[in-house]
Protein backbone atom coordinates (compact mmCIF):
# COMPACT_ATOMS: atom_id res chain seq x y z
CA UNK A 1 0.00 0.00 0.00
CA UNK A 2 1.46 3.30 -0.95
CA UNK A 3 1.54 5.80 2.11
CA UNK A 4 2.49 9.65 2.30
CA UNK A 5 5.69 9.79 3.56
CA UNK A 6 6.22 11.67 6.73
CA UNK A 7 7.94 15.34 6.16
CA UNK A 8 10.36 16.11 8.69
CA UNK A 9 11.97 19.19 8.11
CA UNK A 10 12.02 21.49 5.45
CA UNK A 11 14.67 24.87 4.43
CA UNK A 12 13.81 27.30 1.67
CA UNK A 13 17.04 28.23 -0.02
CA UNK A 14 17.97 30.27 -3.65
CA UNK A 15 20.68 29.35 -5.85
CA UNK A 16 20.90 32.38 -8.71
CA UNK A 17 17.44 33.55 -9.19
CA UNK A 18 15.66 29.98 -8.35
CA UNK A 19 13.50 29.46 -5.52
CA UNK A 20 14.54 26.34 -4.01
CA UNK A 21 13.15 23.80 -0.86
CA UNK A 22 14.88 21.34 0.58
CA UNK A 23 12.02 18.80 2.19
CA UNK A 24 13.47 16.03 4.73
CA UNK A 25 11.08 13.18 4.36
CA UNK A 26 11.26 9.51 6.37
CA UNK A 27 10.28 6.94 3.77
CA UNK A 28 8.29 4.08 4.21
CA UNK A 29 11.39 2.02 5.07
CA UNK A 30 11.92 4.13 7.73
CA UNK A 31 15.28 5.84 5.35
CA UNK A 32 15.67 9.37 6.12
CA UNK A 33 16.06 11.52 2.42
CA UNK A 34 16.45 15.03 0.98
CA UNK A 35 14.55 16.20 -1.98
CA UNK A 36 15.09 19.51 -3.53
CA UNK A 37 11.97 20.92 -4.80
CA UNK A 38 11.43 24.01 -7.41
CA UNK A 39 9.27 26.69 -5.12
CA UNK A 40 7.73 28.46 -7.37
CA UNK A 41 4.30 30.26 -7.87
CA UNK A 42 1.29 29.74 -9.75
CA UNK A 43 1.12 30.43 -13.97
CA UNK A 44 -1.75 30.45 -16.49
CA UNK A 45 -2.19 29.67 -19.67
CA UNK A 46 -4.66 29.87 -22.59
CA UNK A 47 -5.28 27.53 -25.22
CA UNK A 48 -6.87 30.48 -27.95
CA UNK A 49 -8.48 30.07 -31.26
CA UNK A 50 -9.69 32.53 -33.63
CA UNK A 51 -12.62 33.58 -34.62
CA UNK A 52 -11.64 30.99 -37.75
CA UNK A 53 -10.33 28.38 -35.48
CA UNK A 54 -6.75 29.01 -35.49
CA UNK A 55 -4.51 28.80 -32.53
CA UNK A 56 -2.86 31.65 -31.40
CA UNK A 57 0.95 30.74 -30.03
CA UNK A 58 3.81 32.88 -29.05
CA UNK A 59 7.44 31.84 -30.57
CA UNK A 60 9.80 32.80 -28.70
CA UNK A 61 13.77 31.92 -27.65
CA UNK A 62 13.87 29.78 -24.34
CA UNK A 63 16.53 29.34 -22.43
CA UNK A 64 16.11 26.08 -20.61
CA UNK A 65 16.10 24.39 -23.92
CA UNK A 66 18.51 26.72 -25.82
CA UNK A 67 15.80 26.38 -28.65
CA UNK A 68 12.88 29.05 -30.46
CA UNK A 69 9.53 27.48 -29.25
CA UNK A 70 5.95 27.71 -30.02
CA UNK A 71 4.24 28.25 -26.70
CA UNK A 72 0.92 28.81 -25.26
CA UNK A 73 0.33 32.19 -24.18
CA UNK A 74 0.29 33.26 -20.39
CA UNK A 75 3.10 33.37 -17.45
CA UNK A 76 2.97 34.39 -13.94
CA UNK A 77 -0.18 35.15 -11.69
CA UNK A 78 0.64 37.75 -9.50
CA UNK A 79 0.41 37.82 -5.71
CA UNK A 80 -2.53 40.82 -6.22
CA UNK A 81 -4.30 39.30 -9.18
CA UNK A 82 -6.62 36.48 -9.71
CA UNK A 83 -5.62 33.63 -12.47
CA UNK A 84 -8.34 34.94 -14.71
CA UNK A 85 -6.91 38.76 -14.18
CA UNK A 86 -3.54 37.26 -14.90
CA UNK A 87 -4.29 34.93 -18.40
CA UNK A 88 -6.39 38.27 -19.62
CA UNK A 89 -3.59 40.43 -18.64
CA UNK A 90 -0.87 37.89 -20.05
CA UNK A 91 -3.22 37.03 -23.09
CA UNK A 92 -3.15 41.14 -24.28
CA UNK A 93 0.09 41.93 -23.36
CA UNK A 94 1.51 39.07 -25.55
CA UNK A 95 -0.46 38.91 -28.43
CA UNK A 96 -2.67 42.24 -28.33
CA UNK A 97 -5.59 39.67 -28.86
CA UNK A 98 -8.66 39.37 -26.47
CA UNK A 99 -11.80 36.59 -26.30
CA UNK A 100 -14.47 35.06 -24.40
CA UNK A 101 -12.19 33.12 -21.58
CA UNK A 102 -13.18 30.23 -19.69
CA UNK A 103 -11.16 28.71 -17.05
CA UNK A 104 -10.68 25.03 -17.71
CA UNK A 105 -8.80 23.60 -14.70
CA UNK A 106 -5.44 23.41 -12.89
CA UNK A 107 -2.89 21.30 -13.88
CA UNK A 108 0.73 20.21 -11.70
CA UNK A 109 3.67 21.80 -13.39
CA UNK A 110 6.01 18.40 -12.43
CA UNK A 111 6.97 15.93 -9.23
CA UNK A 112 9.51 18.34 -7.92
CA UNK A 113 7.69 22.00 -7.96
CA UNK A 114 5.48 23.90 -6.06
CA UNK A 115 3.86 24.91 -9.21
CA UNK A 116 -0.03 25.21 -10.09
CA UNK A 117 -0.93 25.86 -13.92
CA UNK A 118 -4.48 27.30 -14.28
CA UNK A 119 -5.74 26.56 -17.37
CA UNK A 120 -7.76 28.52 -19.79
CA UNK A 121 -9.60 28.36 -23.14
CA UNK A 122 -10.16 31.65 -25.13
CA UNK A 123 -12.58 31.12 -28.29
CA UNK A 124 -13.99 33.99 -30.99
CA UNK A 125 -9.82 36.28 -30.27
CA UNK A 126 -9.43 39.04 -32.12
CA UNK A 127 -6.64 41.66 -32.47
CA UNK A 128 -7.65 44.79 -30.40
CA UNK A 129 -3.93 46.55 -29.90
CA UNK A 130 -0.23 45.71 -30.40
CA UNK A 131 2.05 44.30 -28.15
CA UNK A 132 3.17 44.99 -24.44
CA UNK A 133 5.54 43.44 -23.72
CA UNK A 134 7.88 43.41 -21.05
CA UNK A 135 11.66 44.31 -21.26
CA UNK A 136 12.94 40.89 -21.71
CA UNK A 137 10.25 39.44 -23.76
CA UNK A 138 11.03 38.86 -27.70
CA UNK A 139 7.42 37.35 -28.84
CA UNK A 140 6.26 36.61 -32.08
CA UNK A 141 2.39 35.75 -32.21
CA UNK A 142 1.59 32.92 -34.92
CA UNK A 143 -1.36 31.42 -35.71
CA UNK A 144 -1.69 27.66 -36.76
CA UNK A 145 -4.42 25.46 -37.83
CA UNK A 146 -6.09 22.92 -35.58
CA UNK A 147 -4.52 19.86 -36.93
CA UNK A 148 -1.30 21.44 -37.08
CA UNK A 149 -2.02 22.50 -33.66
CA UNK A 150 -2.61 19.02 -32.85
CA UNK A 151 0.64 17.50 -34.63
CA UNK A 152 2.72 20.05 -32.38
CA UNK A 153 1.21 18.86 -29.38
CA UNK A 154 2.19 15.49 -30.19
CA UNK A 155 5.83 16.59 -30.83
CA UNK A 156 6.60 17.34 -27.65
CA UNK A 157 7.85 20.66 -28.35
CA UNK A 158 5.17 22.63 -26.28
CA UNK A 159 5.74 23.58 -23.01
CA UNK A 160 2.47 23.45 -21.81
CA UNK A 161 1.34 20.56 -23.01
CA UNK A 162 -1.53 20.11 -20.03
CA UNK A 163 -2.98 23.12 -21.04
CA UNK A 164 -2.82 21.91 -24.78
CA UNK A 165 -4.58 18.79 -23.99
CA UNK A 166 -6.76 20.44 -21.71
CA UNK A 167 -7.67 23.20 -23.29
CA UNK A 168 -8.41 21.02 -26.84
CA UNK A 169 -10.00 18.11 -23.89
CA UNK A 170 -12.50 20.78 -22.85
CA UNK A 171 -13.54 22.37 -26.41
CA UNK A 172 -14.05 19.02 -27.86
CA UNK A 173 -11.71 19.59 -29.90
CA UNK A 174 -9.51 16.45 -29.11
């Protein structure tokens, strides 16, 4: 029977701009072990289509992967905004686009994070201004078909793939 481990101790640290925990849990087998856990704060994104059904994605440079990446909108949820304030926010900055938003769920970012992705949908976007973007943002805003869409979900080159599925999941789109 699986059991949830008993947390001992645990130390916020940083190392460069990273948020870091270290969690002390005892293990099942009574072993005593470290884990060192991202602590980091909640993101949205949107899955948005057109008013024709395209998808609206942001390509940008990311460092992580050293690689230019087609990307759901959205980022960071501030500590004085909601996660729809945030996605809208996110959504027009971006892309200048706007759109009948529905939240769709939350999602885990991975095993080792603090992270909580809310997920949105945004159907009927249009264009209402330019850009905002922030000082080290370099976005280009593409549009893609839904089966193309689709294909580059499958890749695995998206890095919000739970807000992909979940977004496409809740649309019927799937």
């Amino acid at each position: 029977m699986i059991t949830i481990w008993k947390k001992i101790k645990e130390e916020p640290f940083k190392t460069g701009f990273r948020k870091l925990i270290k969690k002390t849990f005892q293990l099942p087998n009574n072993r005593i072990t470290d884990f060192d856990i991202k602590h980091e704060g909640p993101v949205a994104c949107i899955l948005a289509l057109t008013e024709d059904n395209k998808v609206i994605l942001t390509k940008q440079f990311r460092p992580g992967p050293e690689k230019i990446l087609l990307e759901l909108p959205g980022g960071d949820v501030d500590a004085d905004e909601t996660p729809e304030e945030s996605i809208k926010r996110e959504f027009l900055e971006e892309t200048g686009h706007t759109g009948d938003i529905k939240f769709v769920g939350t999602s885990l970012d991975c095993a080792y994070s603090t992270r909580i992705r809310y997920n949105f949908v945004a159907t009927n976007c249009r264009k209402v201004q330019d850009q905002n973007l922030e000082e080290n943002e370099f976005i280009q805003v593409v549009e893609m078909s839904l089966d193309d869409f689709r294909k580059h979900l499958r890749s695995g080159e998206l890095s919000d793939v739970e807000g992909g599925y979940l977004g496409l999941d809740f649309l019927r789109l799937l």
